[in-house]
Protein backbone atom coordinates (compact mmCIF):
# COMPACT_ATOMS: atom_id res chain seq x y z
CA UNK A 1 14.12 -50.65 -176.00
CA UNK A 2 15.06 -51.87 -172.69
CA UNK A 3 12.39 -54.61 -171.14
CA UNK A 4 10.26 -54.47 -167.65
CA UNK A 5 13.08 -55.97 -165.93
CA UNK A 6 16.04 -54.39 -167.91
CA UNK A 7 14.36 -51.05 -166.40
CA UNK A 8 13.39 -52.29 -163.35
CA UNK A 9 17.22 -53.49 -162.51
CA UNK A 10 18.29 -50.12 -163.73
CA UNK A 11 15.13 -48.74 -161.46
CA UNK A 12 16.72 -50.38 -158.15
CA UNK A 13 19.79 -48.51 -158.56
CA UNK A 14 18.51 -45.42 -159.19
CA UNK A 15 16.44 -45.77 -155.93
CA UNK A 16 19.24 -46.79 -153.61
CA UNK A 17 21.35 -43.68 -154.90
CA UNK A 18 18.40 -41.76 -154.05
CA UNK A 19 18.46 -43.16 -150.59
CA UNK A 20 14.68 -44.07 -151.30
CA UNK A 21 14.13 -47.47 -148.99
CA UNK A 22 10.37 -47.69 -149.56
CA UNK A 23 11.07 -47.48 -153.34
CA UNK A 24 14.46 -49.95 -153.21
CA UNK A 25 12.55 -52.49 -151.09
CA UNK A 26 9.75 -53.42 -153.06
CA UNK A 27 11.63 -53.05 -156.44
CA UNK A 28 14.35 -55.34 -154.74
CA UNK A 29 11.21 -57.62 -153.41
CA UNK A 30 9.71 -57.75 -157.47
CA UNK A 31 13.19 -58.68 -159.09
CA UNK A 32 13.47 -61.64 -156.20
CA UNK A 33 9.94 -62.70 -156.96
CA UNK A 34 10.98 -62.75 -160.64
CA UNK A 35 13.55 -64.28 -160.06
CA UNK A 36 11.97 -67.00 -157.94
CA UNK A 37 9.56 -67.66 -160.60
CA UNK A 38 12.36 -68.00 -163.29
CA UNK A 39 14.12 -70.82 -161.54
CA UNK A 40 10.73 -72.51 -160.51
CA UNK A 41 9.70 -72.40 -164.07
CA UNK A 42 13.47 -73.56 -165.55
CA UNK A 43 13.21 -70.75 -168.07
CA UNK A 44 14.90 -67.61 -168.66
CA UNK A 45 13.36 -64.28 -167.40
CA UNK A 46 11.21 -62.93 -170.23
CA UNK A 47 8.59 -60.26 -170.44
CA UNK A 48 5.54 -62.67 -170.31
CA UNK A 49 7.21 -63.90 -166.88
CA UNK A 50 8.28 -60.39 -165.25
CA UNK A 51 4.76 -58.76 -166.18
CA UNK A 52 2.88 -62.18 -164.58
CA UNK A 53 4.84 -61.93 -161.70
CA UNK A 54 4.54 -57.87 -161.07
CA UNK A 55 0.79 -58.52 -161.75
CA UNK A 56 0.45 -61.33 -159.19
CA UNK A 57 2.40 -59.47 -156.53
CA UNK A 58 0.10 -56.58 -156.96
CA UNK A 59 -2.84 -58.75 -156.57
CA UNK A 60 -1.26 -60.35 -153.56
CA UNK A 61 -1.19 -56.57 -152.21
CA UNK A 62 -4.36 -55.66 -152.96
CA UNK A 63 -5.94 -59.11 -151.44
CA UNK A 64 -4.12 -58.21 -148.24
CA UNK A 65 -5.01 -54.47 -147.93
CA UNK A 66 -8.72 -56.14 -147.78
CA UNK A 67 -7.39 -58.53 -144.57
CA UNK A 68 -5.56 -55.25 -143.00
CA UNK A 69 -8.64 -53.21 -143.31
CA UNK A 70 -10.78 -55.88 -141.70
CA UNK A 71 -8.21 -55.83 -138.77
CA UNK A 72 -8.04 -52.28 -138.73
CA UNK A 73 -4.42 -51.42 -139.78
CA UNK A 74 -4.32 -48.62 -141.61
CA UNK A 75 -0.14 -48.30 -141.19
CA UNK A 76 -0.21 -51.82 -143.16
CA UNK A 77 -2.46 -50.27 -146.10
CA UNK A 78 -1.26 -47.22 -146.55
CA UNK A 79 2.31 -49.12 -147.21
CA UNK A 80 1.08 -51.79 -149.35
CA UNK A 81 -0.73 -49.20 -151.62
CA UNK A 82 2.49 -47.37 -151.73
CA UNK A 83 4.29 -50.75 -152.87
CA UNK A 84 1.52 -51.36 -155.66
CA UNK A 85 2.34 -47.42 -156.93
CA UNK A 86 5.48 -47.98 -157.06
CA UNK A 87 5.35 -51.64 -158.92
CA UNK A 88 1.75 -50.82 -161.02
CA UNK A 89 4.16 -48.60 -163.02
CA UNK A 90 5.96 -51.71 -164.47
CA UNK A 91 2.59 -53.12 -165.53
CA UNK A 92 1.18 -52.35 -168.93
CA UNK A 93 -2.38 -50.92 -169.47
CA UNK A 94 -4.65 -54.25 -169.52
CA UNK A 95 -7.43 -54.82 -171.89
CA UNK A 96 -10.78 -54.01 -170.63
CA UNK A 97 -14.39 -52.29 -171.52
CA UNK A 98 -15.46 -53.33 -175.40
CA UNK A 99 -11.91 -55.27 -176.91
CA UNK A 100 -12.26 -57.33 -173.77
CA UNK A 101 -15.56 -58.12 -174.21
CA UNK A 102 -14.66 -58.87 -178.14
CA UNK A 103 -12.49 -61.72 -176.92
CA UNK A 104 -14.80 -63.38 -174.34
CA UNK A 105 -17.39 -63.42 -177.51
CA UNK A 106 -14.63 -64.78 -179.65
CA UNK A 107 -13.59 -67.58 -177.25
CA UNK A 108 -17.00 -68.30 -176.00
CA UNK A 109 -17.82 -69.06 -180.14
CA UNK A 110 -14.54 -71.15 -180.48
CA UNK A 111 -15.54 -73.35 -177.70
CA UNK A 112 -18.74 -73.57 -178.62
CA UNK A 113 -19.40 -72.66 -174.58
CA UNK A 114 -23.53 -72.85 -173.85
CA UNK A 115 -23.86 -72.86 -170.04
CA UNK A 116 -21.52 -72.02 -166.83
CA UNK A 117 -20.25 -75.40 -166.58
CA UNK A 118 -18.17 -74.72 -170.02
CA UNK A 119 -16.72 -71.75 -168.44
CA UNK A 120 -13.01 -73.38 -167.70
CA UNK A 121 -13.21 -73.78 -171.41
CA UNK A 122 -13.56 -69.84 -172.38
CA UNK A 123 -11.06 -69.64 -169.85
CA UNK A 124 -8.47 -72.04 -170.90
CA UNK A 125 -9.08 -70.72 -174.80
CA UNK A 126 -8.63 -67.05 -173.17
CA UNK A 127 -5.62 -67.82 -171.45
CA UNK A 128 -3.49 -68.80 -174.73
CA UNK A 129 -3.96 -65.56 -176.72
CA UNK A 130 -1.11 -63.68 -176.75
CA UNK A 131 -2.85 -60.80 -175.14
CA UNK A 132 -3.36 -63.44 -172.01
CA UNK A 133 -0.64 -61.14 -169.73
CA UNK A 134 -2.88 -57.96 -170.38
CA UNK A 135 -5.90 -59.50 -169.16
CA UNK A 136 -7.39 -59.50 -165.84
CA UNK A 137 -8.79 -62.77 -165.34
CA UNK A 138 -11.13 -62.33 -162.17
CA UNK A 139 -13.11 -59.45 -164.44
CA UNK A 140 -13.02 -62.04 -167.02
CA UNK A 141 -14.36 -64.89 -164.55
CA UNK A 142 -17.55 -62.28 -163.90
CA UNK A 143 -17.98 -61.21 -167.77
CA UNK A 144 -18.16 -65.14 -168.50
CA UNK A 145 -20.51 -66.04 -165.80
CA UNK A 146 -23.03 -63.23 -166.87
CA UNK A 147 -23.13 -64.13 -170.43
CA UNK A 148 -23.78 -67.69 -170.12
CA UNK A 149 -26.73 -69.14 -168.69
């Protein structure tokens, strides 16, 4: 089975025989991010790296929709959510509602977390699962914060 960026690559030529720009643009954006983050890491692209990267530059599009529609630019929006279509279907399902909430118990017992301040904790223990690239960290952040004192 090919990976997210075996089928990505394979996704950016299928676009520009298409003659689908919007599509060939931000796939051609993603595999430069990945890329980017490959040599700034020293490592060879991997799955963990090509899903953290597609993640982050849908985040990155999301947090700047909110700027555009404080400014009023609708045109910007309406091609940034087009973008995050286009990479969101690179990104697998994450973990949320009750297995999500299994783990923030789990790590919240392992670090023996009893107030906010050991928050970083839960979050450092979360963040070395294996299931770390599936998770969605600012819902985590608000789970965290309402289960300890």
């Amino acid at each position: 089975m090919a990976t997210t960026y075996e089928t990505l690559r394979a996704d950016i030529i299928t676009a520009m025989k298409a003659r689908d720009s919007v599509t060939t643009t931000s796939l051609r954006t993603a595999d430069a991010a990945i890329k980017r983050a490959a040599m700034d890491a020293n490592k060879e692209i991997d799955e963990t790296l090509a899903i953290s990267t597609l993640r982050k530059a849908v985040k990155n599009l999301a947090d700047a929709n909110v700027e555009f529609a404080k400014g009023g630019r609708a045109d910007l929006i309406a091609a940034n959510e087009i973008e995050i279509r286009v990479l969101e279907k690179y990104l697998p399902k994450g973990i949320e509602g009750a297995p999500l909430e299994a783990l923030i118990a789990a790590a919240i017992q392992e670090t023996a977390a009893v107030t906010k301040k050991d928050m970083g904790k839960v979050i450092g223990a979360l963040k070395k699962l294996p299931e770390a690239a599936l998770i969605d960290f600012g819902v985590v952040s608000k789970l965290v914060q309402a289960k300890l004192p």
